[in-house]
Every structure is written in structure tokens, then in C-alpha cells.
N, C-alpha and C. Protein backbone atom coordinates (compact mmCIF):
# COMPACT_ATOMS: atom_id res chain seq x y z
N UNK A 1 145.01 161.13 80.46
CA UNK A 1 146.26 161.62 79.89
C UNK A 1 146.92 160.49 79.08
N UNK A 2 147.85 160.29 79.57
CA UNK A 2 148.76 158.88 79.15
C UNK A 2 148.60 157.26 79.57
N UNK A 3 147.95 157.37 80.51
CA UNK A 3 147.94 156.38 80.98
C UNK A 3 146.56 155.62 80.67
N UNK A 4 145.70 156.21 80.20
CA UNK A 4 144.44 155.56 79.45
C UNK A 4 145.37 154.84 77.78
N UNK A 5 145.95 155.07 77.62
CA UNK A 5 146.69 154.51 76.22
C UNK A 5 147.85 153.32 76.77
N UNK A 6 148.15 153.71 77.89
CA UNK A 6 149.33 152.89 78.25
C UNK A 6 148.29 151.45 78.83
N UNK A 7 147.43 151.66 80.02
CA UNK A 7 146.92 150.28 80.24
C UNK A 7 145.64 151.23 80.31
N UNK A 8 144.65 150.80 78.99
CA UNK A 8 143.49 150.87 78.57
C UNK A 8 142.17 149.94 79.71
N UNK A 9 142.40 148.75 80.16
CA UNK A 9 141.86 147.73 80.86
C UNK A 9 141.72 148.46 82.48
N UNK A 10 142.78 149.54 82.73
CA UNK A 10 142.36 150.15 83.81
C UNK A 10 141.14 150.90 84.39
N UNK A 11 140.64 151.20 82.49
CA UNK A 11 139.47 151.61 83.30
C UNK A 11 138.26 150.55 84.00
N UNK A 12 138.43 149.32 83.41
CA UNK A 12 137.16 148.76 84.14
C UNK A 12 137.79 148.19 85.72
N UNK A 13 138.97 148.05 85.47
CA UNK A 13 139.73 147.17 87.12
C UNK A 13 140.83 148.41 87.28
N UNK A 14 140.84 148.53 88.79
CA UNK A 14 141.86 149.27 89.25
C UNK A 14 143.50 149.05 88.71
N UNK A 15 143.34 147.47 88.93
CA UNK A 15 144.66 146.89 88.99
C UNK A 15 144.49 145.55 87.99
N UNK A 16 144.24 145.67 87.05
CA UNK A 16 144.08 144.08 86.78
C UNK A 16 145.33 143.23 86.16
N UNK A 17 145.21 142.03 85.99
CA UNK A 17 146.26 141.32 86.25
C UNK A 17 147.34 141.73 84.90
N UNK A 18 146.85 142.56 84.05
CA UNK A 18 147.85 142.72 82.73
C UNK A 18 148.98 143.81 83.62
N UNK A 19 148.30 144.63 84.61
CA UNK A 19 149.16 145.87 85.21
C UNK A 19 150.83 145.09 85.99
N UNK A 20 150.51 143.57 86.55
CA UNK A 20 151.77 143.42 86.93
C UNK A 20 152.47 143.26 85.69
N UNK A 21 152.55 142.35 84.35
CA UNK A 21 153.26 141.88 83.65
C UNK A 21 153.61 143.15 82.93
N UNK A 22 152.88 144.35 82.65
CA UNK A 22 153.35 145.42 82.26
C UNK A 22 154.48 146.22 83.07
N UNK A 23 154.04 146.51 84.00
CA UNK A 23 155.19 147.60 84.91
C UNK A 23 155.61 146.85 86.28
N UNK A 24 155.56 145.18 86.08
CA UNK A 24 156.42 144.57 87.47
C UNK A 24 156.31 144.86 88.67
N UNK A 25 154.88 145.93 88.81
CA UNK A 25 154.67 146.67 90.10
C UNK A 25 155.98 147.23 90.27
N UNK A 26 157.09 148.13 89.54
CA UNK A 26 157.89 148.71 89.67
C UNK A 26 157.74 149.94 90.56
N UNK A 27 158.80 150.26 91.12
CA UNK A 27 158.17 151.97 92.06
C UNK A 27 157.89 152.93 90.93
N UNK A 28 159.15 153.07 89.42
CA UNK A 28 158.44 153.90 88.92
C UNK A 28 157.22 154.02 88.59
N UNK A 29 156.61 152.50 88.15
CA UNK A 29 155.68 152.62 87.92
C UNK A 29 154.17 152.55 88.68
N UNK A 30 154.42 152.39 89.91
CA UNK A 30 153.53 153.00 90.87
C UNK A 30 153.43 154.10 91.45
N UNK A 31 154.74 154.92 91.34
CA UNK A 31 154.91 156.36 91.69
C UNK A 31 154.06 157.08 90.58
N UNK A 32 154.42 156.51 89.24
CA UNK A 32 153.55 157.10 87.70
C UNK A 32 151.70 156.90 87.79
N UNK A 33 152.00 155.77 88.67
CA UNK A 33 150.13 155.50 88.63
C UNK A 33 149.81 156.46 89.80
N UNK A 34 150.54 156.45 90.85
CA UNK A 34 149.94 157.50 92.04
C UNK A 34 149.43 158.64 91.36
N UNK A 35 150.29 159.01 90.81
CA UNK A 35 150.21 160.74 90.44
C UNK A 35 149.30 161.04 89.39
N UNK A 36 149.19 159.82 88.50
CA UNK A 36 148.36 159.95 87.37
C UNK A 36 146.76 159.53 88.83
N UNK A 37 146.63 158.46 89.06
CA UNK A 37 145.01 157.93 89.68
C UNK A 37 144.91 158.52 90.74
N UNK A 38 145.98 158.76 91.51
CA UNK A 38 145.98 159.10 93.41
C UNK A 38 145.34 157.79 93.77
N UNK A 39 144.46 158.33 94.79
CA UNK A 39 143.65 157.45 95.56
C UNK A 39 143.53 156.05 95.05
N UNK A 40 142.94 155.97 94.04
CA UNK A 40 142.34 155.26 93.32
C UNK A 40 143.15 153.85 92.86
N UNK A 41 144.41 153.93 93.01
CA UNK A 41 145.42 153.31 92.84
C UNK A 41 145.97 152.46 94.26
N UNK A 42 145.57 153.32 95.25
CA UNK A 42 145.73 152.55 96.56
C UNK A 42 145.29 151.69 96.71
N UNK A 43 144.34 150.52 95.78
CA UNK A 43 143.97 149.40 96.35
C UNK A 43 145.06 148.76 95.59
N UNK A 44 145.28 149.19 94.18
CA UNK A 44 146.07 148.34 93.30
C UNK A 44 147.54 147.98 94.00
N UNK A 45 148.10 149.29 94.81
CA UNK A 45 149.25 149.46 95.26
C UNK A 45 149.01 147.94 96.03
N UNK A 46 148.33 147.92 97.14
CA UNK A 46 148.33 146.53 98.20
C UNK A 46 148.03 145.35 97.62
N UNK A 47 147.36 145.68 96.09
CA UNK A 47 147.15 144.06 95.86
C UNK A 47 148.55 143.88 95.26
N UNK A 48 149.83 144.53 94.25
CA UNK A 48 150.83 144.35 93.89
C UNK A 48 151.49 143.78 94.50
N UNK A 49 151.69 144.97 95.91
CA UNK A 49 152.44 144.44 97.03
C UNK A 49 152.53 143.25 97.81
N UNK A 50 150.86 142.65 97.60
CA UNK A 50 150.77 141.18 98.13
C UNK A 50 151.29 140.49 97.10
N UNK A 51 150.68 141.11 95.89
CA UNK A 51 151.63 139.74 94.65
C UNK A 51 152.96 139.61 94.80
N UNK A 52 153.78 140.49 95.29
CA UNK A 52 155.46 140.32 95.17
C UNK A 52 155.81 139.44 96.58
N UNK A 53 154.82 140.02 97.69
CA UNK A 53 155.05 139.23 98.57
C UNK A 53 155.03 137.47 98.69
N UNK A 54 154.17 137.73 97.61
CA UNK A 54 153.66 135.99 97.74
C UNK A 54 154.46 134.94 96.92
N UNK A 55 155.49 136.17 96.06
CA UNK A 55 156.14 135.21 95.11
C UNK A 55 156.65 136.20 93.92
């Protein structure tokens, strides 16, 4: 849909490192990736979540 145009690089990495500097691991924008990837997004969700945790 949209989100192949928005972060193109998703398709080869779930989460790769352009996805934090783009959407800040924001909720909207993990609520927007849930619904667009589902599942598929659940690893990205925990690696975000460790990035904010860590700093």
C-alpha cells in the first residue's frame, strides 16, 4: 500500500536502522506499521523498544 513508498528498505529488513530516524519509533507510527505488517512488525516493535530503552 503506502508503506512500501514510505520506507522502501523494509522490504529487505523488518526494522532497519533508517525506520528509527524516520518515525522515532513513535506509537503512531508503530500502530501504522502494525496494521499495515501485523506480525511481521513484532520483531521491529522490540528491537525499537530496546533502542529507546537504551538511550
Amino acid at each position: 500500500m503506502g508503506s512500501t513508498s514510505t520506507m522502501p528498505r523494509a522490504r529487505k529488513t523488518l526494522v532497519p536502522v533508517d525506520t528509527t530516524s524516520h518515525c522515532h519509533c513513535t506509537l503512531s507510527c508503530v500502530r501504522r506499521a502494525w496494521e499495515t505488517l501485523g506480525q511481521r512488525w513484532v520483531q521491529g516493535i522490540s528491537q525499537c523498544e530496546r533502542f529507546f530503552s537504551s538511550g
